[in-house]
PDB file of N, CA and C in Angstrom:
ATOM      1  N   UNK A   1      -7.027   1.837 -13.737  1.00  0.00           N
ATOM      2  CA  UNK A   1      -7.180   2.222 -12.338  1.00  0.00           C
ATOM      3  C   UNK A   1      -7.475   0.969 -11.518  1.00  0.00           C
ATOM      4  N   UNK A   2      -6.627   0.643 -10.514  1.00  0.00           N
ATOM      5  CA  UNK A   2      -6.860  -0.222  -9.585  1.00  0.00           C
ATOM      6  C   UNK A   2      -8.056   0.110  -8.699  1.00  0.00           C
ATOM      7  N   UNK A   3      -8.814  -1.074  -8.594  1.00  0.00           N
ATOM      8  CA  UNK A   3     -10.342  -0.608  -7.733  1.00  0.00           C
ATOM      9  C   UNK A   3     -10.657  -2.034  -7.101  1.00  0.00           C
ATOM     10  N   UNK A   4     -11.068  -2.001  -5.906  1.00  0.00           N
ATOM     11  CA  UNK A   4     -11.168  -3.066  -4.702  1.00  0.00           C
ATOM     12  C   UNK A   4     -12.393  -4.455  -5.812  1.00  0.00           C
ATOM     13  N   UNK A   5     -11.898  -5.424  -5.797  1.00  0.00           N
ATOM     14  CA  UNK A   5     -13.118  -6.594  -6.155  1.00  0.00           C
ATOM     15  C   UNK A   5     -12.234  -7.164  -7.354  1.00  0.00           C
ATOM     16  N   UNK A   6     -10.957  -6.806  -7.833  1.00  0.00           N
ATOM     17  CA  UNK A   6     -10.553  -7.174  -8.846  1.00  0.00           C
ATOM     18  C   UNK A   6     -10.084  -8.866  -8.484  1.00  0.00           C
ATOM     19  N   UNK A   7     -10.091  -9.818  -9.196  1.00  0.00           N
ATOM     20  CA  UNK A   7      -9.976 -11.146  -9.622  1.00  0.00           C
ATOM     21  C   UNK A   7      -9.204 -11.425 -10.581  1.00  0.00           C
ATOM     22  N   UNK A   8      -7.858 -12.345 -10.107  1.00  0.00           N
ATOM     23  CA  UNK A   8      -6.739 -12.862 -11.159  1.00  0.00           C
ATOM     24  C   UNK A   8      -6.882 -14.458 -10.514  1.00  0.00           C
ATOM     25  N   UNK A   9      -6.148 -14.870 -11.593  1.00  0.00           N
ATOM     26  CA  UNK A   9      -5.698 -16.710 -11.226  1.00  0.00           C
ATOM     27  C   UNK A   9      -4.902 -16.800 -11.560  1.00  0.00           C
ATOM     28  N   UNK A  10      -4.050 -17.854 -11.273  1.00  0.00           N
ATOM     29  CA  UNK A  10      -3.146 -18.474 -12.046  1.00  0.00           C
ATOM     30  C   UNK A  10      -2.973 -20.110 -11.463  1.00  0.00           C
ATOM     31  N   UNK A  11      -2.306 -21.086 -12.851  1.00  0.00           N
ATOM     32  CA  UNK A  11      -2.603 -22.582 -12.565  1.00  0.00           C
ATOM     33  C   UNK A  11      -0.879 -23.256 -12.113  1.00  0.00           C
ATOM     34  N   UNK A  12      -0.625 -23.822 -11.586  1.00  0.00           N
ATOM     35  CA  UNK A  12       0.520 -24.270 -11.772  1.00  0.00           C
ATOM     36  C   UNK A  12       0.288 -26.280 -11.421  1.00  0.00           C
ATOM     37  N   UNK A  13       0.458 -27.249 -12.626  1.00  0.00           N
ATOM     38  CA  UNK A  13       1.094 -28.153 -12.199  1.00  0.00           C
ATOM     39  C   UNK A  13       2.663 -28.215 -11.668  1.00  0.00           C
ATOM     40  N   UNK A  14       2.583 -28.874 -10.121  1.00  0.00           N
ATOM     41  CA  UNK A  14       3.672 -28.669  -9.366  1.00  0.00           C
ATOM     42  C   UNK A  14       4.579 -29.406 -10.032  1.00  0.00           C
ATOM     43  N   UNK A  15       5.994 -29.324 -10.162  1.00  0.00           N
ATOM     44  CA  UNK A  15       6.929 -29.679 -10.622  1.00  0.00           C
ATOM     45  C   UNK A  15       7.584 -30.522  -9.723  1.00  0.00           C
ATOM     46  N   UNK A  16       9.528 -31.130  -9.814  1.00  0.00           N
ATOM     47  CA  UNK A  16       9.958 -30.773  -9.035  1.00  0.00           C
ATOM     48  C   UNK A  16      10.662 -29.414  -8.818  1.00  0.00           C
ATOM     49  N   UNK A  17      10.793 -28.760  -9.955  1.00  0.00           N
ATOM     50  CA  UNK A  17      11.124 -27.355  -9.603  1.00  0.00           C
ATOM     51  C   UNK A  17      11.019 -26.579  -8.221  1.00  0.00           C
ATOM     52  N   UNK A  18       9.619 -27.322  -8.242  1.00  0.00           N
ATOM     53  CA  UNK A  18       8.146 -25.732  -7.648  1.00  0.00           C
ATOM     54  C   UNK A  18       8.391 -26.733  -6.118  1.00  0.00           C
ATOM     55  N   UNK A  19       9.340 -27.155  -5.403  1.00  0.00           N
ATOM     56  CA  UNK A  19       9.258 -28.232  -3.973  1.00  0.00           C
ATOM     57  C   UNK A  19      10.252 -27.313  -3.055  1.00  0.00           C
ATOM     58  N   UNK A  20       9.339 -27.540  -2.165  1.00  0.00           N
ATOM     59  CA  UNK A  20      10.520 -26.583  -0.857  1.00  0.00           C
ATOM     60  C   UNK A  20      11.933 -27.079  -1.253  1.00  0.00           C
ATOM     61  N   UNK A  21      12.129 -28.281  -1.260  1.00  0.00           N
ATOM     62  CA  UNK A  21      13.307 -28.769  -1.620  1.00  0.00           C
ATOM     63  C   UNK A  21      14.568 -28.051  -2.538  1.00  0.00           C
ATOM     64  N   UNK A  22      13.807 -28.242  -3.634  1.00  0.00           N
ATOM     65  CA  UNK A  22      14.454 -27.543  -4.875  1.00  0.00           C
ATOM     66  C   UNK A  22      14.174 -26.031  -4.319  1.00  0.00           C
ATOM     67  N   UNK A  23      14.009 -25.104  -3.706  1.00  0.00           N
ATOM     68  CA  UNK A  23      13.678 -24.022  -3.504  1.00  0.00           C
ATOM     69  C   UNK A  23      13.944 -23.486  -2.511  1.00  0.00           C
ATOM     70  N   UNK A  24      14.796 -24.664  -1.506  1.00  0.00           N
ATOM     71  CA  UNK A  24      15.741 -24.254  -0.405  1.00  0.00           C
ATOM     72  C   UNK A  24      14.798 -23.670   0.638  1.00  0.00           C
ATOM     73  N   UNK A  25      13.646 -23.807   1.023  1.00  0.00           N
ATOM     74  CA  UNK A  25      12.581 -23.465   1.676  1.00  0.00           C
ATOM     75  C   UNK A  25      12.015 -24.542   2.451  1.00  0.00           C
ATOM     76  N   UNK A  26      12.658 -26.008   2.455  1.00  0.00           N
ATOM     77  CA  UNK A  26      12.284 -26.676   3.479  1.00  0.00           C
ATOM     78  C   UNK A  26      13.510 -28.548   2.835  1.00  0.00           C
ATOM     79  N   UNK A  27      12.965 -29.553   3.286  1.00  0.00           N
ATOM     80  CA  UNK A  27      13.924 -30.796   2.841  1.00  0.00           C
ATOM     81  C   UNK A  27      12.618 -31.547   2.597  1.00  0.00           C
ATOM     82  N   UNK A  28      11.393 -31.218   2.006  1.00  0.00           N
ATOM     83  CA  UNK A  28      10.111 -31.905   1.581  1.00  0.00           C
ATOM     84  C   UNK A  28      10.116 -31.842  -0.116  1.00  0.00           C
ATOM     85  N   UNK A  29       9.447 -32.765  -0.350  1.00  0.00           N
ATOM     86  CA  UNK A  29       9.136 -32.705  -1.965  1.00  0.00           C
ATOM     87  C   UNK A  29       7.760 -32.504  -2.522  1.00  0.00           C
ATOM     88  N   UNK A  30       7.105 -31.056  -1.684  1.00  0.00           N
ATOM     89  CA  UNK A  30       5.965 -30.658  -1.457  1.00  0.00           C
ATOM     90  C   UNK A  30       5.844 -29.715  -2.131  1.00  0.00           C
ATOM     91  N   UNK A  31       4.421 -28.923  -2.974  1.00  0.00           N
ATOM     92  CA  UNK A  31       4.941 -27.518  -3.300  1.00  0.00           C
ATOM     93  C   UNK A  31       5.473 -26.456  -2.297  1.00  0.00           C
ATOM     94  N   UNK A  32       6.543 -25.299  -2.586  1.00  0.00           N
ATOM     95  CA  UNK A  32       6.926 -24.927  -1.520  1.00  0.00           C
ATOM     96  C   UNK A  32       6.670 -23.346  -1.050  1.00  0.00           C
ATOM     97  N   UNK A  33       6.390 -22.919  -0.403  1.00  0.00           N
ATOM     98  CA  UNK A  33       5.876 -21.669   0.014  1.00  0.00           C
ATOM     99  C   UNK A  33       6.305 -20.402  -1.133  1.00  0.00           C
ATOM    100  N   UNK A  34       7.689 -20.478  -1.212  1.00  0.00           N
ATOM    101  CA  UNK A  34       7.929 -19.386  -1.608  1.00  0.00           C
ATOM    102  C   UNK A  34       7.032 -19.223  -3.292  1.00  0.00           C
ATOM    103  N   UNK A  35       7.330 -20.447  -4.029  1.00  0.00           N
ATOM    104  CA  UNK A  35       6.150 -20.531  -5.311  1.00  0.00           C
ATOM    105  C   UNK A  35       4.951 -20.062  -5.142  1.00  0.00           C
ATOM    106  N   UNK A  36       4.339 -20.513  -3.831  1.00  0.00           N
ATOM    107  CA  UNK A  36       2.738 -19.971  -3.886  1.00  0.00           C
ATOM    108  C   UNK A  36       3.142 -19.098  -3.571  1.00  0.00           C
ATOM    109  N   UNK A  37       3.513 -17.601  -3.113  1.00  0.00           N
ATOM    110  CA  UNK A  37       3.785 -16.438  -2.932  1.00  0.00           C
ATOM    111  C   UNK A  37       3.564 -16.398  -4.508  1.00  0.00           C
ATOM    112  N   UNK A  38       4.651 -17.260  -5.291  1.00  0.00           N
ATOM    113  CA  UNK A  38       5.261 -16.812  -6.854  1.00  0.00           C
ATOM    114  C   UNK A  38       3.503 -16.429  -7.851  1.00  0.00           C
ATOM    115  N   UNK A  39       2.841 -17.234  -6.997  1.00  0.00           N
ATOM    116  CA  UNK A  39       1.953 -17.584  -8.055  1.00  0.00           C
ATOM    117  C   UNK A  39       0.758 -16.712  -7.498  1.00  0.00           C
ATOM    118  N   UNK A  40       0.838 -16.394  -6.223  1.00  0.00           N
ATOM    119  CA  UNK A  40      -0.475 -15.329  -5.396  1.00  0.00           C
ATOM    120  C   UNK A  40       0.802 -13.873  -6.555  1.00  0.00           C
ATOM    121  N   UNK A  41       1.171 -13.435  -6.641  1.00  0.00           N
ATOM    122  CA  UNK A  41       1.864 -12.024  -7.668  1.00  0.00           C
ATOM    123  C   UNK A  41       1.280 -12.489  -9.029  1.00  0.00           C
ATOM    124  N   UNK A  42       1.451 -14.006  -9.974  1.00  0.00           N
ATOM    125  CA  UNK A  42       1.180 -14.137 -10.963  1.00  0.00           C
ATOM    126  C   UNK A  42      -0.450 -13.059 -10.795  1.00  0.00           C
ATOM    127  N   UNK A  43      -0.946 -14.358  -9.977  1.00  0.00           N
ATOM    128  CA  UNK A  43      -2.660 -13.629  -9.828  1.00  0.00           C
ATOM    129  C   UNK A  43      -3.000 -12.234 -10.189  1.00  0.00           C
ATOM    130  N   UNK A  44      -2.095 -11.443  -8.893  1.00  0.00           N
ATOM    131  CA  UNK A  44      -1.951 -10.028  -8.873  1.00  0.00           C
ATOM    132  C   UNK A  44      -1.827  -9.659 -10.381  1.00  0.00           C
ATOM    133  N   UNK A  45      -1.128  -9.653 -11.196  1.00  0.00           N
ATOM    134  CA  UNK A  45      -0.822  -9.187 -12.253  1.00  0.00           C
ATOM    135  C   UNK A  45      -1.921  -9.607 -13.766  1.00  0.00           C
ATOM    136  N   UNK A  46      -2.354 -10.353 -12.967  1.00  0.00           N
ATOM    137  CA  UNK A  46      -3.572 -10.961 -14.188  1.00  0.00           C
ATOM    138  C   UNK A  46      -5.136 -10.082 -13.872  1.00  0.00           C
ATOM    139  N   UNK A  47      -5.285  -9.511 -12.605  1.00  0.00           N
ATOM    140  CA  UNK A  47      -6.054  -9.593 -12.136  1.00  0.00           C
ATOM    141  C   UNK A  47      -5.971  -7.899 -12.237  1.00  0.00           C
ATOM    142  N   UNK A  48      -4.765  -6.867 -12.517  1.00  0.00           N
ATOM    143  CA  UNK A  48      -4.419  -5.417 -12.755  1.00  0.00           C
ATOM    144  C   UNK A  48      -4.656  -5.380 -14.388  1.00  0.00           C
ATOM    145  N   UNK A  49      -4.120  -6.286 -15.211  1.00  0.00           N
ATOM    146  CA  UNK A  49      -3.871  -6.343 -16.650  1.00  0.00           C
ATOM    147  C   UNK A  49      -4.947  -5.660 -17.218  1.00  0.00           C
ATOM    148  N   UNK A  50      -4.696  -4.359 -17.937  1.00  0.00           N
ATOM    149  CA  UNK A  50      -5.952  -4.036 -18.277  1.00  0.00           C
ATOM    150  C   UNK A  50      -6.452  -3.048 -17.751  1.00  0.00           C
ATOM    151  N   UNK A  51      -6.258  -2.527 -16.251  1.00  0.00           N
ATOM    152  CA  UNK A  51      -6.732  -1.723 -15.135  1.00  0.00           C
ATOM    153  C   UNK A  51      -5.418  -0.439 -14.979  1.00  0.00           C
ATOM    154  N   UNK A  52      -3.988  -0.681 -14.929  1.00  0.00           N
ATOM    155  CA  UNK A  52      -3.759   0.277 -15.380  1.00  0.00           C
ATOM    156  C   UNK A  52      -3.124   1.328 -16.461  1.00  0.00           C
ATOM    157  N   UNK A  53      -2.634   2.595 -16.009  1.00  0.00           N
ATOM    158  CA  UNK A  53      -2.134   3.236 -17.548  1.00  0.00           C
ATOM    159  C   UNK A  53      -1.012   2.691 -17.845  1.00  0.00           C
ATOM    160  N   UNK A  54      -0.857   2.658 -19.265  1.00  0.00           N
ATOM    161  CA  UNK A  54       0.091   2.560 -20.047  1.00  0.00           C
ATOM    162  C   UNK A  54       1.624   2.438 -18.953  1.00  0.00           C
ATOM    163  N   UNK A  55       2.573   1.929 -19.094  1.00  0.00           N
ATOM    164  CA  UNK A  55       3.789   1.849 -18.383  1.00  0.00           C
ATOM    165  C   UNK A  55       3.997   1.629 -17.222  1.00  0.00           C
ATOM    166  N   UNK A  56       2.722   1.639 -16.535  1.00  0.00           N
ATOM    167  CA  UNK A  56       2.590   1.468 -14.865  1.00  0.00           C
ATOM    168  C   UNK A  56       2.531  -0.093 -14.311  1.00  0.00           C
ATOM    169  N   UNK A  57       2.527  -0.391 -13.415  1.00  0.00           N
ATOM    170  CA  UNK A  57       2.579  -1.621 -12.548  1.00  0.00           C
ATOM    171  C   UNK A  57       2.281  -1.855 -11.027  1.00  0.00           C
ATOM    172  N   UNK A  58       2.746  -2.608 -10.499  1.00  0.00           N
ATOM    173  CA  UNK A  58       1.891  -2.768  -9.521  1.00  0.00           C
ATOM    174  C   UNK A  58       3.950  -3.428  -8.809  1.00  0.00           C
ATOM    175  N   UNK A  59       3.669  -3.553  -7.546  1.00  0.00           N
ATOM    176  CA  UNK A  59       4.954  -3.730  -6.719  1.00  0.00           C
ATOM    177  C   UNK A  59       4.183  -4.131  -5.285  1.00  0.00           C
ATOM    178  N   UNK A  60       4.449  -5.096  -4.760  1.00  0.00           N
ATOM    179  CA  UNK A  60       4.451  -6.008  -3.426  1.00  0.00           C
ATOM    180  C   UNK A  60       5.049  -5.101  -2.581  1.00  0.00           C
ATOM    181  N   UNK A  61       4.613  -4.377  -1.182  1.00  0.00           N
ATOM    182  CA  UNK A  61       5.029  -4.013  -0.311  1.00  0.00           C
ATOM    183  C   UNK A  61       5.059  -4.897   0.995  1.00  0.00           C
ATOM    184  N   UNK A  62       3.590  -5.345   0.496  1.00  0.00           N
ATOM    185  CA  UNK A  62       3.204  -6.635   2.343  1.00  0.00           C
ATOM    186  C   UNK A  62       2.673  -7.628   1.770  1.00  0.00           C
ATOM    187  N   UNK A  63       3.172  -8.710   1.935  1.00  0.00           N
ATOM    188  CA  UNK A  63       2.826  -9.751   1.889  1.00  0.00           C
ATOM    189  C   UNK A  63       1.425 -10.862   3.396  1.00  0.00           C
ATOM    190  N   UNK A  64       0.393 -11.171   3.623  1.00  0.00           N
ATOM    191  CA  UNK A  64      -0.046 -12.315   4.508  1.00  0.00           C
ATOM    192  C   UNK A  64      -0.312 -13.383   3.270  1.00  0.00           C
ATOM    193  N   UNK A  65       0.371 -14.335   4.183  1.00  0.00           N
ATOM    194  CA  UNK A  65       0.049 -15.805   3.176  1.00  0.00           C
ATOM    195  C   UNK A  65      -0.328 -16.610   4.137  1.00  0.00           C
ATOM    196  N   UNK A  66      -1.154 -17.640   4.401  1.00  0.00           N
ATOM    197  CA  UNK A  66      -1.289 -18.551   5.151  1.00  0.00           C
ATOM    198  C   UNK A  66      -1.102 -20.120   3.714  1.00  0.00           C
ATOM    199  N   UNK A  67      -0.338 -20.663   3.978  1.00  0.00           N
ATOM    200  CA  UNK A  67       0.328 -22.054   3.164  1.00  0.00           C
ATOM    201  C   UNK A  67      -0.321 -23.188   3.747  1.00  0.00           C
ATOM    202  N   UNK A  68      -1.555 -23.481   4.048  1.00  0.00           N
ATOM    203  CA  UNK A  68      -1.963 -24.618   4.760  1.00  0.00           C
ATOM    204  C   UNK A  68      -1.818 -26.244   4.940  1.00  0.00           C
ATOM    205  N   UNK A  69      -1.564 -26.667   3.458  1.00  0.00           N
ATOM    206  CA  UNK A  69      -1.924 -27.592   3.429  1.00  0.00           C
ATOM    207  C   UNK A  69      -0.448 -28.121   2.190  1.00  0.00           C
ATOM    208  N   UNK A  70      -0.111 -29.321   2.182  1.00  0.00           N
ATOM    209  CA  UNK A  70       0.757 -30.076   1.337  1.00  0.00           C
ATOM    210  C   UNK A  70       0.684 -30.285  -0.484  1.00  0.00           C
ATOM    211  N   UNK A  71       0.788 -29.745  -1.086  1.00  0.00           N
ATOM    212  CA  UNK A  71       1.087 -30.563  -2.496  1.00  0.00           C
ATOM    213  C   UNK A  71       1.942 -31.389  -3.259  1.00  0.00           C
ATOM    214  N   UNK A  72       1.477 -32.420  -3.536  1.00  0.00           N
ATOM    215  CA  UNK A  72       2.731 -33.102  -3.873  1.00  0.00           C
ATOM    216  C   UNK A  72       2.939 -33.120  -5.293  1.00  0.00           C
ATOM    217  N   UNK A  73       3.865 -33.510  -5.670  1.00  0.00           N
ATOM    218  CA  UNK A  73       4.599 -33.161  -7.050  1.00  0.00           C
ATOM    219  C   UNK A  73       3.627 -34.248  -8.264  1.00  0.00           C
TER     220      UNK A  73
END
């Protein structure tokens, strides 16, 4: 059962994979938005694991992200 206070993580050393660039999301070699989205769902799913029944899951309807700040590769 999903219940409000739940806590996931997830780590990513940035690649060039993981760069707006490579990810068609900007012409920087920065990490790039759409990954941290990738990796705020990893969270999600680490953070349900465990919480619900058997065969069930969890699905993104709304997304707020605020991307503040630069990472570089």
């Amino acid at each position: 059962m999903i219940t409000e206070g739940l806590h996931g993580s997830a780590d990513l050393l940035v690649g060039p994979q993981d760069t707006a660039l490579a990810l068609g999301s900007g012409d920087a070699e920065v990490l790039g938005t759409p990954r941290v989205l990738a990796l705020a769902e990893e969270a999600t799913v680490a953070a349900t694991a465990g919480e619900l029944d058997e065969g069930a899951t969890t699905v993104g309807t709304e997304v707020a992200l605020s991307h503040l700040a630069a990472s570089a590769v």
